[in-house]
N, C-alpha and C. Protein backbone atom coordinates (compact mmCIF):
# COMPACT_ATOMS: atom_id res chain seq x y z
N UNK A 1 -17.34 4.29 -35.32
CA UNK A 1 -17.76 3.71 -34.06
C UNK A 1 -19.27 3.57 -34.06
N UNK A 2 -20.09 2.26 -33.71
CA UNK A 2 -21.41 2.10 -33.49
C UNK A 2 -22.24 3.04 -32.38
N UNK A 3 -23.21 3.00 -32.35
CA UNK A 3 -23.98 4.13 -31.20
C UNK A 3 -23.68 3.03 -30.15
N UNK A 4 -23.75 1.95 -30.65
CA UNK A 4 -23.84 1.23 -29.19
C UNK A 4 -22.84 1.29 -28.73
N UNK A 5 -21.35 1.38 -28.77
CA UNK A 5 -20.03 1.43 -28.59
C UNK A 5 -19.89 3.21 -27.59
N UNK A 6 -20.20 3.86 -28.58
CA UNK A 6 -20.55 5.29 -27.83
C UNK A 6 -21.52 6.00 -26.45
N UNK A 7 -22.11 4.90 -26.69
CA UNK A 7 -23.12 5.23 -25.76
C UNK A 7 -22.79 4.36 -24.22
N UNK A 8 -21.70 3.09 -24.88
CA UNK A 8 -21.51 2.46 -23.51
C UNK A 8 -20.07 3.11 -22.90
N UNK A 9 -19.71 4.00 -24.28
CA UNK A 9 -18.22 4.88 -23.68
C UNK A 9 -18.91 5.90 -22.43
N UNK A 10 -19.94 6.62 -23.13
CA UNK A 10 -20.80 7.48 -22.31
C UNK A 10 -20.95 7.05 -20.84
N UNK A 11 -21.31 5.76 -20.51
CA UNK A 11 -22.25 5.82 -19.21
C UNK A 11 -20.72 5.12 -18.53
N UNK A 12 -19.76 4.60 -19.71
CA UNK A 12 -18.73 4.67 -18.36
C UNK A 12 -17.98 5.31 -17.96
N UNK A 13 -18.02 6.88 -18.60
CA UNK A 13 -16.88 7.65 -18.29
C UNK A 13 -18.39 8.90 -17.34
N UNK A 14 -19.61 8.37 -17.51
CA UNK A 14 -20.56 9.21 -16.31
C UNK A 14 -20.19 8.68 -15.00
N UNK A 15 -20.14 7.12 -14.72
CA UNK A 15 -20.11 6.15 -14.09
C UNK A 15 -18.54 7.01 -12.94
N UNK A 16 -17.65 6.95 -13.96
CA UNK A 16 -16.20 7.39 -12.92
C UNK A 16 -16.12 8.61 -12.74
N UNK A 17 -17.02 9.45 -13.47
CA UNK A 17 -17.10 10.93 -12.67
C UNK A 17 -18.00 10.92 -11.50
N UNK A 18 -19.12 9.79 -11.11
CA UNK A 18 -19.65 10.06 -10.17
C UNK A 18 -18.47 9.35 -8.66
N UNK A 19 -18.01 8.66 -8.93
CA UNK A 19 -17.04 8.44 -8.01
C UNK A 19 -15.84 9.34 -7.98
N UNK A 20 -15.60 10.31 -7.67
CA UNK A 20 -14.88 11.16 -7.67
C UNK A 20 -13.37 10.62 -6.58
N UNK A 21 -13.99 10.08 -5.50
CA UNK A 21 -12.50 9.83 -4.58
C UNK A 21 -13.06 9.43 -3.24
N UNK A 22 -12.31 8.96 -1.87
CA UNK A 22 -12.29 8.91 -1.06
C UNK A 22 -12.77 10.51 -0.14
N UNK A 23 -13.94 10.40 0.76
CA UNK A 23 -14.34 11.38 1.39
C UNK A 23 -13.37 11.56 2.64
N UNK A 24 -13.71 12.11 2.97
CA UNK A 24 -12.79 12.88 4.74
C UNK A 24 -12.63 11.88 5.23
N UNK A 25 -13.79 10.89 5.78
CA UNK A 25 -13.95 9.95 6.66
C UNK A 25 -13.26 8.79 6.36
N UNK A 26 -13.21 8.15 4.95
CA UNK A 26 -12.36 7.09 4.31
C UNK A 26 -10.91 7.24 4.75
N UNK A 27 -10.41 8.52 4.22
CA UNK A 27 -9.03 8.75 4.48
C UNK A 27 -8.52 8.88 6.14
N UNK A 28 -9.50 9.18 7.06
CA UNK A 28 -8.87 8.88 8.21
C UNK A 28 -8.66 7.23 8.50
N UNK A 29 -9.78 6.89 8.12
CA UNK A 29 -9.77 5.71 8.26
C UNK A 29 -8.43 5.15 7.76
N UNK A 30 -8.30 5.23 6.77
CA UNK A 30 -6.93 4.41 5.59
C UNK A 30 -5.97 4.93 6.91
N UNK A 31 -5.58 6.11 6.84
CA UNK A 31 -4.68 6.48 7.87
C UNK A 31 -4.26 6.08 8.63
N UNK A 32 -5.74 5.98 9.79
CA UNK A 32 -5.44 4.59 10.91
C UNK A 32 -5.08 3.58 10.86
N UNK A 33 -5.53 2.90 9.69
CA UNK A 33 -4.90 1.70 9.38
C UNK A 33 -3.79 1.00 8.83
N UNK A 34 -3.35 2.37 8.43
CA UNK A 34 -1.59 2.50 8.09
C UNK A 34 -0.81 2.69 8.77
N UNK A 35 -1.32 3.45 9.97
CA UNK A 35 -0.13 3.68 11.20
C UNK A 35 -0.68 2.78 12.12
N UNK A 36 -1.38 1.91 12.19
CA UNK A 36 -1.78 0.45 12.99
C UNK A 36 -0.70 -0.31 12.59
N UNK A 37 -0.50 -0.38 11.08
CA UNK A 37 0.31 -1.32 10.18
C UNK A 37 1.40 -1.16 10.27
N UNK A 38 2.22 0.16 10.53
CA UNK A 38 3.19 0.61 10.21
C UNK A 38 3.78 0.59 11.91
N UNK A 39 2.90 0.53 13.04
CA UNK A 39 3.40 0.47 14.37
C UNK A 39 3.16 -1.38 14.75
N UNK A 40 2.25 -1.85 13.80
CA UNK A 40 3.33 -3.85 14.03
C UNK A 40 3.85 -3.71 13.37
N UNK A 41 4.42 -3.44 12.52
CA UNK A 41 5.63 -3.57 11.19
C UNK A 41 6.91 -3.13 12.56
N UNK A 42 6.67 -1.73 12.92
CA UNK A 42 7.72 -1.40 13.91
C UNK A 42 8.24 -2.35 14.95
N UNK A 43 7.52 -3.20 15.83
CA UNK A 43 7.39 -3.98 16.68
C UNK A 43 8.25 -5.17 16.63
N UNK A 44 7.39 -5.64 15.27
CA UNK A 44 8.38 -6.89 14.46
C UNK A 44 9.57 -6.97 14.19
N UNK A 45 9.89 -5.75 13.45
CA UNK A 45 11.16 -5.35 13.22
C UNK A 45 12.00 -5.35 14.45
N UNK A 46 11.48 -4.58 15.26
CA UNK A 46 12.58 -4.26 16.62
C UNK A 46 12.65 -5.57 17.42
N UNK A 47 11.77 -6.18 17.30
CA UNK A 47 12.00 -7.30 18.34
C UNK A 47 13.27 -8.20 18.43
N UNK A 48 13.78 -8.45 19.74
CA UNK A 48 15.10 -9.15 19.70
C UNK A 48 15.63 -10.07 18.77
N UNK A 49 14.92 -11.04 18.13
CA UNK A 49 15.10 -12.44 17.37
C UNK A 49 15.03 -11.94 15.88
N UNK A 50 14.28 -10.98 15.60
CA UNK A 50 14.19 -10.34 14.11
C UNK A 50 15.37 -9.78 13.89
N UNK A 51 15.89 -8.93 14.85
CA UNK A 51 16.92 -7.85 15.15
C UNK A 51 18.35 -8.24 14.77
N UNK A 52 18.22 -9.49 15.47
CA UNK A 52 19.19 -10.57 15.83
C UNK A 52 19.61 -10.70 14.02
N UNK A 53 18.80 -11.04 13.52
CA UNK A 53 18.66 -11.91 12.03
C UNK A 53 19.11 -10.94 11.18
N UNK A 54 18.40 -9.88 11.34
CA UNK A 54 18.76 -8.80 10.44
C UNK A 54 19.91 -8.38 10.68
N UNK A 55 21.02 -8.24 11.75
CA UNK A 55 21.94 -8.03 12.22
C UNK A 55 23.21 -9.16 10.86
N UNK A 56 22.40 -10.30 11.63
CA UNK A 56 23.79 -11.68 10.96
C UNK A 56 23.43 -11.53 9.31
N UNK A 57 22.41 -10.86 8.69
CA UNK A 57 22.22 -10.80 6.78
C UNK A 57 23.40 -9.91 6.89
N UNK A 58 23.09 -8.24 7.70
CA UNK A 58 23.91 -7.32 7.14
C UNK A 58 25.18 -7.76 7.68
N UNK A 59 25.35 -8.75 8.36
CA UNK A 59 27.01 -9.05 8.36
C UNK A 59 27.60 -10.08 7.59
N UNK A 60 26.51 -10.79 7.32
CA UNK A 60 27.39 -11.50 6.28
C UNK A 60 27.72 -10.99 4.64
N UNK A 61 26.67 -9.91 4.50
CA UNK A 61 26.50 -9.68 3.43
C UNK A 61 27.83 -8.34 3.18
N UNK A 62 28.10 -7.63 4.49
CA UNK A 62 29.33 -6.77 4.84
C UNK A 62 30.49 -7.88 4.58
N UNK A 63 30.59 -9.16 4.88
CA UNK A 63 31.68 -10.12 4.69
C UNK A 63 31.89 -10.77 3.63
N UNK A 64 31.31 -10.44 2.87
CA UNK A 64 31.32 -11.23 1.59
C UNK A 64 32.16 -10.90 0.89
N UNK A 65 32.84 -12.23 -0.14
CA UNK A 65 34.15 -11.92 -0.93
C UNK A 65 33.19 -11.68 -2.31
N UNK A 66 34.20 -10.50 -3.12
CA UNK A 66 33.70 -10.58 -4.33
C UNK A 66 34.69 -10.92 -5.38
């Protein structure tokens, strides 16, 4: 392996130890924004006309000849 090859292994494996992870504050954040996501996801889902739809797949798909 060249120095130059080694040396650019070096500063990128310094590079991802200085990023270690998401702090306290990130992860609430993500959080919030997953149970934001996850309460319209809920909404959508439940709503009458979605409900409706999802209802007539799982019945046709319960009726199906094989």
């Amino acid at each position: 392996m060249s120095r130059k090859t080694k040396a650019s292994g070096r500063q990128l494996r310094a590079r991802w130890r200085r990023d270690g992870g998401m702090v306290t504050s990130e992860y609430a954040m993500g959080i919030v924004a997953a149970v934001g996501f996850a309460l319209l996801l809920y909404e959508v889902v439940t709503s009458g006309q979605v409900r409706a739809e999802l209802q007539a797949i799982v019945k046709r798909a319960l009726s199906a000849r094989m």
